[in-house]
C-alpha atoms as a PDB file:
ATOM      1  CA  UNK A   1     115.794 121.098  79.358  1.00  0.00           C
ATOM      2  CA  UNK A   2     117.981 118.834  76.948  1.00  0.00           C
ATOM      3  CA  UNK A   3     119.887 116.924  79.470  1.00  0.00           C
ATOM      4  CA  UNK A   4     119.375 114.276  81.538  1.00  0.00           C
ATOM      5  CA  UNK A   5     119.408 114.846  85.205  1.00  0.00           C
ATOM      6  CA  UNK A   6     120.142 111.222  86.213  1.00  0.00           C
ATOM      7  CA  UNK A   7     123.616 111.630  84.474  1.00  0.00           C
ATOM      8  CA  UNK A   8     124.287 115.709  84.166  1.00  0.00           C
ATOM      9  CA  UNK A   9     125.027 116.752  87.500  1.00  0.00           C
ATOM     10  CA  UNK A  10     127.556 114.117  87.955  1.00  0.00           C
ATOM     11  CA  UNK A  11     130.400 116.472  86.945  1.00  0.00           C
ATOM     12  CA  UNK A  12     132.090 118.370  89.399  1.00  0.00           C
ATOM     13  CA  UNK A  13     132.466 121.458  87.205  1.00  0.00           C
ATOM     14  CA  UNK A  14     128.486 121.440  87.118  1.00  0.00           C
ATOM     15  CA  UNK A  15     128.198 121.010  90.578  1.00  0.00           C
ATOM     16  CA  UNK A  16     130.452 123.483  91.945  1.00  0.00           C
ATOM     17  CA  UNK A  17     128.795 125.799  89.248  1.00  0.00           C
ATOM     18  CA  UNK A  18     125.517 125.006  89.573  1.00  0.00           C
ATOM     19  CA  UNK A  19     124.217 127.299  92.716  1.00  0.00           C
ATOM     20  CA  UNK A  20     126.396 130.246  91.256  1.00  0.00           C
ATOM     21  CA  UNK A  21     124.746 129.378  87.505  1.00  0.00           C
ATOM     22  CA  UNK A  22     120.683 129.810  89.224  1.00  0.00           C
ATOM     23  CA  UNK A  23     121.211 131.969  92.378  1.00  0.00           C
ATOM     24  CA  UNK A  24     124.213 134.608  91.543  1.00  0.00           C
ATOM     25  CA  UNK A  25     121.212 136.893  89.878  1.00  0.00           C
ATOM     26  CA  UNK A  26     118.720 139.446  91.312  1.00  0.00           C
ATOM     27  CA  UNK A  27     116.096 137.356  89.885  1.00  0.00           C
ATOM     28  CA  UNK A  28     117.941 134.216  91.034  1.00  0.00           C
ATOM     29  CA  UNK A  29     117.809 135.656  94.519  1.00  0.00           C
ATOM     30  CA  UNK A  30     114.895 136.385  94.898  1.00  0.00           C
ATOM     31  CA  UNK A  31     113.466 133.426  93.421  1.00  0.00           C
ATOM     32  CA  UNK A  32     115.681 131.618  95.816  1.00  0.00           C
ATOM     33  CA  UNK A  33     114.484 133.564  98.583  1.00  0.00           C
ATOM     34  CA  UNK A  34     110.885 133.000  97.852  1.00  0.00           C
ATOM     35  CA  UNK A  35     111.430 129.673  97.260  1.00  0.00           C
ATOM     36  CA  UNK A  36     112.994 129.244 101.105  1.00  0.00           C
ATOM     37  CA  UNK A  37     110.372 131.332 102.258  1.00  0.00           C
ATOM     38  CA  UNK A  38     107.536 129.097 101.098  1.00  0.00           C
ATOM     39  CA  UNK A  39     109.481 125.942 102.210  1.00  0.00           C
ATOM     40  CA  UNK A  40     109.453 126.978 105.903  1.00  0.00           C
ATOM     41  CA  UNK A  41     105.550 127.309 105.721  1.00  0.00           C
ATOM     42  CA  UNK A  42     105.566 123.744 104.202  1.00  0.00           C
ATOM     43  CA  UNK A  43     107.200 122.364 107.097  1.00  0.00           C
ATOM     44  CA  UNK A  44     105.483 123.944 109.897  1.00  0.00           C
ATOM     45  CA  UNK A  45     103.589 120.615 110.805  1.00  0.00           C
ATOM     46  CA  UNK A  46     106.781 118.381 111.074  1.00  0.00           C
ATOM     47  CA  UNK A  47     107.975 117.156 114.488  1.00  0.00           C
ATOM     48  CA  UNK A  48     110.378 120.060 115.730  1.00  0.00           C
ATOM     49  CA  UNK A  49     114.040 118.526 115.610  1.00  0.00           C
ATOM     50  CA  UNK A  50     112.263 115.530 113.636  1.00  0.00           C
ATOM     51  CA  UNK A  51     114.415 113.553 110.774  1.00  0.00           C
ATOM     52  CA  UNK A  52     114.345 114.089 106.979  1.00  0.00           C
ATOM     53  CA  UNK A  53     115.672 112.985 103.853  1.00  0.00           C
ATOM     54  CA  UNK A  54     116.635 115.226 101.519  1.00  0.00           C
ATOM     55  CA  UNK A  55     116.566 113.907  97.993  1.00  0.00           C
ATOM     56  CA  UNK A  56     118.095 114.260  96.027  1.00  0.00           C
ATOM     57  CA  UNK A  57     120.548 116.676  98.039  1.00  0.00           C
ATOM     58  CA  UNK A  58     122.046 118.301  95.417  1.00  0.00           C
ATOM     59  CA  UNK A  59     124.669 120.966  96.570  1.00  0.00           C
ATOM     60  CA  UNK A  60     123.198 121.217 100.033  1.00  0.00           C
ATOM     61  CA  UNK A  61     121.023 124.437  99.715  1.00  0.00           C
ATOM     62  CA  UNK A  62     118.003 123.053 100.996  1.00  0.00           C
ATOM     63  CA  UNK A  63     119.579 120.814 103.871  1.00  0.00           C
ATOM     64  CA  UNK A  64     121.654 123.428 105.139  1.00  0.00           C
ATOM     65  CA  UNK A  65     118.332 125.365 105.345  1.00  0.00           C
ATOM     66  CA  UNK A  66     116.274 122.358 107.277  1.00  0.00           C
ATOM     67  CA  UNK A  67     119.373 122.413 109.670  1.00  0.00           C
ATOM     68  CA  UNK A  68     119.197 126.188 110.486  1.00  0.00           C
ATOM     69  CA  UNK A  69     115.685 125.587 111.651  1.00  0.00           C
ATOM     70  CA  UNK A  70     116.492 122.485 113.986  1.00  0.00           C
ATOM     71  CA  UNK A  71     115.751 119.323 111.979  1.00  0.00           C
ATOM     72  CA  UNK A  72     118.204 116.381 111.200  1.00  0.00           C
ATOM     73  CA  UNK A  73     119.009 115.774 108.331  1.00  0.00           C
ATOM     74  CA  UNK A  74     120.553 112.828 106.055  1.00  0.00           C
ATOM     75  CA  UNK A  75     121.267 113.696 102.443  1.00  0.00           C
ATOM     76  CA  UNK A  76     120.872 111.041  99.281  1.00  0.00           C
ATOM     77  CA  UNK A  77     121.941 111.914  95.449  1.00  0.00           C
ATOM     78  CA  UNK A  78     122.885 110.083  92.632  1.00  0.00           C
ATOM     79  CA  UNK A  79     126.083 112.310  92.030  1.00  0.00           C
ATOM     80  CA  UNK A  80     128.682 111.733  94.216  1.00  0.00           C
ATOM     81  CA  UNK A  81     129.942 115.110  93.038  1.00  0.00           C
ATOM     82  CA  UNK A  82     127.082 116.808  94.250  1.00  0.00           C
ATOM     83  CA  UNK A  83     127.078 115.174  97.476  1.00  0.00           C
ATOM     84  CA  UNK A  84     130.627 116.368  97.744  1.00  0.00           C
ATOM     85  CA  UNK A  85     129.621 119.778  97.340  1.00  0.00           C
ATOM     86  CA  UNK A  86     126.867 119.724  99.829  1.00  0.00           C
ATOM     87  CA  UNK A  87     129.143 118.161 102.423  1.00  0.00           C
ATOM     88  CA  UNK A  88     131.166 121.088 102.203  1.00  0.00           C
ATOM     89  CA  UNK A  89     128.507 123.309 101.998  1.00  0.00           C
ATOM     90  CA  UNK A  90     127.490 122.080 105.356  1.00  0.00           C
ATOM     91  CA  UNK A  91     130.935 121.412 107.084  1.00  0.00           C
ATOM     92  CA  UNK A  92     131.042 125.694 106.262  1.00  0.00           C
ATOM     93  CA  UNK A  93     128.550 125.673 109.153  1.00  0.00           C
ATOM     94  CA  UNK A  94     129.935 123.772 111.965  1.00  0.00           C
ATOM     95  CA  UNK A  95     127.334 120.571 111.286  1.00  0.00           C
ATOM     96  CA  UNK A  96     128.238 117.171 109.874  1.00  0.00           C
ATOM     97  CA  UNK A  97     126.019 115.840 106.889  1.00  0.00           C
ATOM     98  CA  UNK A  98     125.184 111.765 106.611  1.00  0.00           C
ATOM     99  CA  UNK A  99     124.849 111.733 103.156  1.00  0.00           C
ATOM    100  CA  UNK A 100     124.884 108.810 100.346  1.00  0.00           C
ATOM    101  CA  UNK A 101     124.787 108.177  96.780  1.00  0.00           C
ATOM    102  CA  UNK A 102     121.645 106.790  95.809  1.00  0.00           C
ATOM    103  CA  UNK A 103     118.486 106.889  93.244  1.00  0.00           C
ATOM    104  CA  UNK A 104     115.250 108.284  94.137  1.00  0.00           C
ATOM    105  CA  UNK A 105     114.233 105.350  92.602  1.00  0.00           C
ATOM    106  CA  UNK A 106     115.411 102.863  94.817  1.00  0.00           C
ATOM    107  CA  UNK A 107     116.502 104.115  98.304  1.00  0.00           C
ATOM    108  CA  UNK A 108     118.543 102.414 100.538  1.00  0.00           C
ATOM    109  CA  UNK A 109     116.134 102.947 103.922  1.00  0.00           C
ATOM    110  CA  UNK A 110     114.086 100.138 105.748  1.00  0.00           C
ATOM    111  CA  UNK A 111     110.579 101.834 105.874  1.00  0.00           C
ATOM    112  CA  UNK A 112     109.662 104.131 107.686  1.00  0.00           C
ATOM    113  CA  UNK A 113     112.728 105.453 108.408  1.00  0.00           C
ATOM    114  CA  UNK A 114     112.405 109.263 108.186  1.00  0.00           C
ATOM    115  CA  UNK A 115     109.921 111.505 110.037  1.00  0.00           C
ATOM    116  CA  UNK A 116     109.613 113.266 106.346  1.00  0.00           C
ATOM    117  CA  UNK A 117     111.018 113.143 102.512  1.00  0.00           C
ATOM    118  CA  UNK A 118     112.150 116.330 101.183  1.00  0.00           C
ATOM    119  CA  UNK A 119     112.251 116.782  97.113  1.00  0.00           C
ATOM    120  CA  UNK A 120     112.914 119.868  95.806  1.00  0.00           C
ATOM    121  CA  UNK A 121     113.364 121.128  92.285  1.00  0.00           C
ATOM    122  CA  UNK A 122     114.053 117.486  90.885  1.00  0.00           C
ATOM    123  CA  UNK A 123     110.685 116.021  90.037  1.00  0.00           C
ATOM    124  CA  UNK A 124     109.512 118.489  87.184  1.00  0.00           C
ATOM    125  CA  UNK A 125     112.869 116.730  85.115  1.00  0.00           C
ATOM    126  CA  UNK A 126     111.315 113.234  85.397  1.00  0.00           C
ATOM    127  CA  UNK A 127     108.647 111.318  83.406  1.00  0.00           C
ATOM    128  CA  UNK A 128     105.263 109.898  84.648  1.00  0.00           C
ATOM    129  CA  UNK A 129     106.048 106.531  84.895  1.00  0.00           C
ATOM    130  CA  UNK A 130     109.501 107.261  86.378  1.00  0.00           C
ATOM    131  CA  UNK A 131     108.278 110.316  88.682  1.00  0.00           C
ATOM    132  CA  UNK A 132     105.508 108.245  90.391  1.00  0.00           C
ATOM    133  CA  UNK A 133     108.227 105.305  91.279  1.00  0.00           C
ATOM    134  CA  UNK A 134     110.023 107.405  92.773  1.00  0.00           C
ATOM    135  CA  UNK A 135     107.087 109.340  94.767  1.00  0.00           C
ATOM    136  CA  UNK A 136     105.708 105.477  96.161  1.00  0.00           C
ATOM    137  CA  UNK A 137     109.500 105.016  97.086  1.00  0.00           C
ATOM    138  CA  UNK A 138     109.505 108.194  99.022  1.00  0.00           C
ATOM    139  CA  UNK A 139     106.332 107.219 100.664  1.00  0.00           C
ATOM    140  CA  UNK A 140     107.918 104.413 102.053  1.00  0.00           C
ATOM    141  CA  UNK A 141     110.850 105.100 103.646  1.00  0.00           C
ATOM    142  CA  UNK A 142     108.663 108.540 105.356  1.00  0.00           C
ATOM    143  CA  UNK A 143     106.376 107.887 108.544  1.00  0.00           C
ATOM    144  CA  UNK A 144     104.126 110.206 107.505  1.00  0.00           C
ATOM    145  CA  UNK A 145     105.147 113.667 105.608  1.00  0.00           C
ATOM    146  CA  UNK A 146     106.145 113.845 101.940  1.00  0.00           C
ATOM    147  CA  UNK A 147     107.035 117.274 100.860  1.00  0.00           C
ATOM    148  CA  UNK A 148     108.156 117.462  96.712  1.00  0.00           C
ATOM    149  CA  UNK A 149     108.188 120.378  94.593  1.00  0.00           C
ATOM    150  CA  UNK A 150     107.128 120.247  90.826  1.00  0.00           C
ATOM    151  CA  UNK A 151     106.241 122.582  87.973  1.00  0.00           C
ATOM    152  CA  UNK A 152     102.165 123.013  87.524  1.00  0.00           C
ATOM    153  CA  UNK A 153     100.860 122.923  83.712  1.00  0.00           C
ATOM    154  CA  UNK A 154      97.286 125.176  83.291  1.00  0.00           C
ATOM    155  CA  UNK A 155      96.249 127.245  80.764  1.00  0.00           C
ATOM    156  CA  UNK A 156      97.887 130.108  82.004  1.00  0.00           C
ATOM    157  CA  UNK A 157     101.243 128.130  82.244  1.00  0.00           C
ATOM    158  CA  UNK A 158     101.308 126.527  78.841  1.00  0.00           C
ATOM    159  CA  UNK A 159     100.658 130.029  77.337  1.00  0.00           C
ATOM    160  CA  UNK A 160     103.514 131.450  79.646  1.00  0.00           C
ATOM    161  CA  UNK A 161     105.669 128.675  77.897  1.00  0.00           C
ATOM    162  CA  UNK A 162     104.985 129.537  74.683  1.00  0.00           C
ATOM    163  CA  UNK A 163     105.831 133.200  75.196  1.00  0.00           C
ATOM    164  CA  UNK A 164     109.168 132.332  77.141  1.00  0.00           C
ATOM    165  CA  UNK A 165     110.534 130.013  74.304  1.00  0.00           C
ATOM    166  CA  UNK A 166     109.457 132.888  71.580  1.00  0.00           C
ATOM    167  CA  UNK A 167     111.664 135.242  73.434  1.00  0.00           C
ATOM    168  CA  UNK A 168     113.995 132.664  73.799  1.00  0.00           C
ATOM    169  CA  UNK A 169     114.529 131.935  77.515  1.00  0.00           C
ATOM    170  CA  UNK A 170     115.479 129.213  79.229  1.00  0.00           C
ATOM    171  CA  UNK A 171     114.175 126.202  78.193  1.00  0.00           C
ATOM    172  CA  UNK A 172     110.922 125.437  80.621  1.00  0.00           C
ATOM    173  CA  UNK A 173     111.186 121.683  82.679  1.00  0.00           C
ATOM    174  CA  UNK A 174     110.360 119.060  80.322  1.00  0.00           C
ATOM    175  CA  UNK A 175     107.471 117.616  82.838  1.00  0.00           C
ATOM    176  CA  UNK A 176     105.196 120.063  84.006  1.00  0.00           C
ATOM    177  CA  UNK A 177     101.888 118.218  85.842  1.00  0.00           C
ATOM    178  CA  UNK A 178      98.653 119.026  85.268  1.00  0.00           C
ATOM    179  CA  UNK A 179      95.801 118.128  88.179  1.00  0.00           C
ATOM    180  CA  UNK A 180      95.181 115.593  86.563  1.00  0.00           C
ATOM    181  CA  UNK A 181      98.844 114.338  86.636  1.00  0.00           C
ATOM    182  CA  UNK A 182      98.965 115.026  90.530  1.00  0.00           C
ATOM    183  CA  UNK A 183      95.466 113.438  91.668  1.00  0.00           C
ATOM    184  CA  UNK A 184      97.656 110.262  89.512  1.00  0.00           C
ATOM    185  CA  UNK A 185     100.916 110.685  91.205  1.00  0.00           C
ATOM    186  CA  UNK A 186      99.303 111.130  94.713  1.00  0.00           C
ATOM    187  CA  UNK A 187      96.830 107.789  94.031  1.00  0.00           C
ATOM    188  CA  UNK A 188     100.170 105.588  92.837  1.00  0.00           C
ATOM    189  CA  UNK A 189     102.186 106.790  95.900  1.00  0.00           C
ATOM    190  CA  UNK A 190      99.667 106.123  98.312  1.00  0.00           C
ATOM    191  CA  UNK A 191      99.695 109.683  99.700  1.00  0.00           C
ATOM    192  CA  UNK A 192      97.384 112.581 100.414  1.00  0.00           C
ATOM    193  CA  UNK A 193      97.490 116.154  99.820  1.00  0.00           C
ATOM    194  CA  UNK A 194      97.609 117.973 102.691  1.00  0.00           C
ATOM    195  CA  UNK A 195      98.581 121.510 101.227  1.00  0.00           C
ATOM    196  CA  UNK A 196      99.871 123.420  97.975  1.00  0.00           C
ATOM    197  CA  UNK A 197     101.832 126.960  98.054  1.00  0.00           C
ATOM    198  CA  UNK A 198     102.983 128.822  94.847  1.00  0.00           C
ATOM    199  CA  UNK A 199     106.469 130.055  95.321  1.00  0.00           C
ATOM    200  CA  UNK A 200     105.223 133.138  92.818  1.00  0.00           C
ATOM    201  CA  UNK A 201     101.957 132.329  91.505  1.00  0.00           C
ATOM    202  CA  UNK A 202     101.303 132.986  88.155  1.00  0.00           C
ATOM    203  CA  UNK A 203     104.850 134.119  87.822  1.00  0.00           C
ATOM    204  CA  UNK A 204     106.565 130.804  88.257  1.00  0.00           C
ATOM    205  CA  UNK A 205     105.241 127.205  87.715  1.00  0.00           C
ATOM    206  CA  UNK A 206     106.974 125.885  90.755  1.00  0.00           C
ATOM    207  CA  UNK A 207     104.418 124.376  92.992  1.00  0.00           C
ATOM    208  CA  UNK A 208     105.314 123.219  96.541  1.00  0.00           C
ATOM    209  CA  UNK A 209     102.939 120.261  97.870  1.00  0.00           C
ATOM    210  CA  UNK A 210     102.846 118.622 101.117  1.00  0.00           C
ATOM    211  CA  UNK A 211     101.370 115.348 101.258  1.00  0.00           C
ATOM    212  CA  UNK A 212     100.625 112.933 104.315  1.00  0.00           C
ATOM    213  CA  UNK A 213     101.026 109.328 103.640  1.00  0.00           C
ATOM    214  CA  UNK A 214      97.832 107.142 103.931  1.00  0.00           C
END
């Protein structure tokens, strides 16, 4: 990934594109699918009809998804444009969205204010330093859950890498965590794993962890 995602997706032609860009294929499908699928196990021990933050939002996919199964939801991105997107996204379903530009880094919530943080897909693009800020933030403004999504670096993975930019695939995240690099992130935020799901293990580095906060 050659882009940075703090400035990228605030373009409206990449935000109205982007679902279409990552989802329109088989394999985009049923990666999405999966992903969803693994999500929904990841929330199981959340207060039914509890509140979460989704951040950052981007065009909606997951919120719309956390509102089908009874939560409320608030939405926070750094792109205006994608927030614009998910608002739409959502309004297509008869709900209303609170949503609000803002930085992972930094958000705009007395703590405490959420039953649980929801980050999905966002994390593998960010650096340690950066990624582990933003983690403590999200620890704060949650009451207890923390639920983030990254991309997991083994053995296995790095070879997988190698093979994928020899055939000349898309470019892997930049940031992929070791266990090392979680048991570091977890420590900084103050927070405590509580589970870990594979979307497609040993198929796709996307790991899914819930944490509790201590």
């Amino acid at each position: 990934m050659s882009f940075n995602p703090q400035t990228h997706y605030q373009n409206r032609n990449v935000a109205t594109n982007y679902d279409r860009e990552r989802f329109a294929s088989l394999a985009g499908q049923t990666f999405q699918r999966a992903e969803l699928k693994t999500l929904q196990q990841m929330v199981q021990p959340l207060p039914p009809g509890g509140t979460l933050l989704d951040v950052p939002c981007g065009t909606g996919r997951i919120a719309e998804m956390l509102l089908n199964w009874g939560f409320r939801v608030t939405a926070a991105d750094i792109s205006a444009e994608m927030i614009d997107v998910a608002r739409e996204r959502i309004a297509n379903i008869g709900e209303n969205l609170p949503a609000l530009r803002a930085s992972a880094d930094g958000l705009p919530f007395p703590d405490e204010s959420f039953d649980a943080i929801i980050s999905m897909r966002f994390l593998p693009h960010i650096s340690n330093d950066s990624r582990r800020l933003m983690l403590r933030e999200m620890a704060r403004v949650t009451k207890r859950w923390v639920i983030f999504s990254n991309s997991f670096s083994s053995g296995w993975y790095r070879g997988r890498r190698v093979v994928k930019r020899y055939l000349g695939h898309q470019a892997p995240t930049r940031y992929p965590v070791t266990e090392e690099d979680l048991k570091e992130d977890l420590r900084f935020a103050h927070l405590a794993e509580a589970k870990r799901l594979w979307t497609f293990r040993f198929v796709s580095e996307e790991i899914l962890m819930l944490c509790e906060k201590k």
